[in-house]
Protein backbone atom coordinates (compact mmCIF):
# COMPACT_ATOMS: atom_id res chain seq x y z
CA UNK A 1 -19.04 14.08 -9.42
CA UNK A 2 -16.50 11.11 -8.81
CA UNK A 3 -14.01 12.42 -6.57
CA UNK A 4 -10.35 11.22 -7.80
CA UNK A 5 -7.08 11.13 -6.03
CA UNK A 6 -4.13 10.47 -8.64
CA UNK A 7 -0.60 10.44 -7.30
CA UNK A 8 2.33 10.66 -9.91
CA UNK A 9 5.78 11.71 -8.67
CA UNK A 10 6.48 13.00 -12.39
CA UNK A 11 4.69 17.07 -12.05
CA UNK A 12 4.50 16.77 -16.24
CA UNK A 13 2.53 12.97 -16.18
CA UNK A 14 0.44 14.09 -13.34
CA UNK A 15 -0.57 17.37 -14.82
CA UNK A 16 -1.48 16.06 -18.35
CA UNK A 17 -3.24 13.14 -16.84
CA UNK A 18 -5.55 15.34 -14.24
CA UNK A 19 -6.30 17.42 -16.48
CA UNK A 20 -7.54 14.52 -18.75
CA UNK A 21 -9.18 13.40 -15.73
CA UNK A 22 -11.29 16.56 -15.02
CA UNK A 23 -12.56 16.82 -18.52
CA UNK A 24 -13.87 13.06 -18.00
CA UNK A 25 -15.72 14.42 -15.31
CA UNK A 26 -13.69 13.35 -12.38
CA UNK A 27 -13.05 15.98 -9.67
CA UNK A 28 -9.22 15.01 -9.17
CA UNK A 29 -7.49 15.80 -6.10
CA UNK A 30 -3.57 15.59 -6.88
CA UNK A 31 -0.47 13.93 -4.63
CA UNK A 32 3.42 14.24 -5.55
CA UNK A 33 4.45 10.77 -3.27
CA UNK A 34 2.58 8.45 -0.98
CA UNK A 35 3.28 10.25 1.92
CA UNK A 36 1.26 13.54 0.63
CA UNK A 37 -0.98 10.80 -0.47
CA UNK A 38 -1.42 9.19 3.01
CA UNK A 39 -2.47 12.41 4.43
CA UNK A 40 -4.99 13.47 1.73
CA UNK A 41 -6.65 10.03 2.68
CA UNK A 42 -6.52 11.12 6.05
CA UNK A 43 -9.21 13.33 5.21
CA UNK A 44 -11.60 11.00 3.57
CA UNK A 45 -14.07 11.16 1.22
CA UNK A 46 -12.61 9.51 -2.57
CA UNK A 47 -14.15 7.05 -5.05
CA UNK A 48 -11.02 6.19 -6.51
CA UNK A 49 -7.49 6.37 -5.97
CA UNK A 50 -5.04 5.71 -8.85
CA UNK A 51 -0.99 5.63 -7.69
CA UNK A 52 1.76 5.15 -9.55
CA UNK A 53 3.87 1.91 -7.69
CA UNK A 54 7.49 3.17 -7.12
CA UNK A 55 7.74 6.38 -5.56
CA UNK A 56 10.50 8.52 -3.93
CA UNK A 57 10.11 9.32 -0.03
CA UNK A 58 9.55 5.55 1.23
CA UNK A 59 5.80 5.18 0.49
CA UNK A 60 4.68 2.85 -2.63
CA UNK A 61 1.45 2.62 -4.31
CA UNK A 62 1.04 -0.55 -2.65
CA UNK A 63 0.99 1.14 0.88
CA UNK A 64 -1.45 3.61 -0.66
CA UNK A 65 -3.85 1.35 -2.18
CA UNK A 66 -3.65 -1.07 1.41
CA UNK A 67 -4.66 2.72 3.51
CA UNK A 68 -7.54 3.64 0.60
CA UNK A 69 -8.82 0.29 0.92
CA UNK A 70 -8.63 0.93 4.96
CA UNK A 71 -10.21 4.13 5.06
CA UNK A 72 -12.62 2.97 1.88
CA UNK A 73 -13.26 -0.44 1.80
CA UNK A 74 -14.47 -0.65 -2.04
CA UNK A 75 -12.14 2.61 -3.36
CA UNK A 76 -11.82 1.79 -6.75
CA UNK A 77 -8.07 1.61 -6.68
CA UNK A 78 -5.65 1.10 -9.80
CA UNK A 79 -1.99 0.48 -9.40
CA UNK A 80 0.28 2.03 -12.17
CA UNK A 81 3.92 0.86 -13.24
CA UNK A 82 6.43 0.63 -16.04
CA UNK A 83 7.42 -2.82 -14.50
CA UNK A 84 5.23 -5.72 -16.45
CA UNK A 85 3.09 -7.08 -13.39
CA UNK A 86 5.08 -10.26 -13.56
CA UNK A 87 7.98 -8.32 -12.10
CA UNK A 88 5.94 -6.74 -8.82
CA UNK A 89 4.56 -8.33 -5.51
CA UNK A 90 1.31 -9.39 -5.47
CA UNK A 91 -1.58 -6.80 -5.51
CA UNK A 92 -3.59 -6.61 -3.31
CA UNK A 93 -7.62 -8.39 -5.06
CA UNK A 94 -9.19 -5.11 -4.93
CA UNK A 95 -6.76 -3.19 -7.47
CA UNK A 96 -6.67 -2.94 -10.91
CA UNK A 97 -3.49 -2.81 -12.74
CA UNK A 98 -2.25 -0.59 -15.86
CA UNK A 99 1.01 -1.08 -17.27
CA UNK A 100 3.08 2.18 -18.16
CA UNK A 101 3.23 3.83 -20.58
CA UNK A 102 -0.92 4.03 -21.04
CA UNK A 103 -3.06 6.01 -22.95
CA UNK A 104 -5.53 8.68 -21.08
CA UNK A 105 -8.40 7.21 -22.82
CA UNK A 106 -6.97 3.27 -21.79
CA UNK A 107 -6.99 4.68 -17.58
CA UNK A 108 -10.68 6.32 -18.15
CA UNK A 109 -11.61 3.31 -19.67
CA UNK A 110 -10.89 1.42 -16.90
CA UNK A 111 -11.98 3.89 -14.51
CA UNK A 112 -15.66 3.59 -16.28
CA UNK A 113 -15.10 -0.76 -16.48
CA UNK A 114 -16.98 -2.20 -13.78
CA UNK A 115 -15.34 -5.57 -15.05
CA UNK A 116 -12.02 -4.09 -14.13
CA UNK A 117 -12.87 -4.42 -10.37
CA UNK A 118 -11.93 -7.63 -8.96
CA UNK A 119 -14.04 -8.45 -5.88
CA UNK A 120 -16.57 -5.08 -6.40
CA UNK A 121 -19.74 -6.01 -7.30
CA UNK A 122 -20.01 -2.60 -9.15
């Protein structure tokens, strides 16, 4: 089983969505900011990591996806945000982006999309 962290500073967004998550099969590992995020990937050991981009507490999702991709090199990494992706820095080749709001079904998909993985052979 995929092991998943999501991190989602809104408890109601990142509940629903885990819980869509697990019954796609993904074991999901939850975080409430990047810091809590940092330290889960601390501890190693996930396929993906998907982060919301603005956070409280200092820590984006860009910092997150640079430390999965430093811990992980090839973590399937995807970079949410209600900001169009005109509007944020430049992500870093390895991350996927999906614009808020999304469908569940639209973030599994692209979970699942090996074309959605710039630079990952798959």
């Amino acid at each position: 089983m995929a092991r998943l962290l999501y991190v989602e500073d809104d408890a109601l967004l990142r509940t629903v969505t885990t819980m869509a998550l697990d019954d796609a099969g993904y074991e999901v590992v939850e975080a409430h900011d990047g810091r809590q995020a940092l330290d889960l990937l601390g501890q190693g050991g996930f396929d993906y990591v998907i982060s919301d981009i603005s956070m409280p507490g200092g820590i984006s999702g860009l910092e997150v996806a640079r430390a999965a991709q430093s811990v992980r090199p090839g973590c399937r990494t995807i970079l949410v945000s209600g900001y169009a992706s005109a509007q944020l820095p430049a992500l870093p080749e390895s991350v996927a982006y999906l614009g808020k709001p999304f469908r569940v079904r639209e973030l599994i998909d692209k979970l699942a999309d090996d074309a959605a993985w710039p630079g990952d052979p798959g």
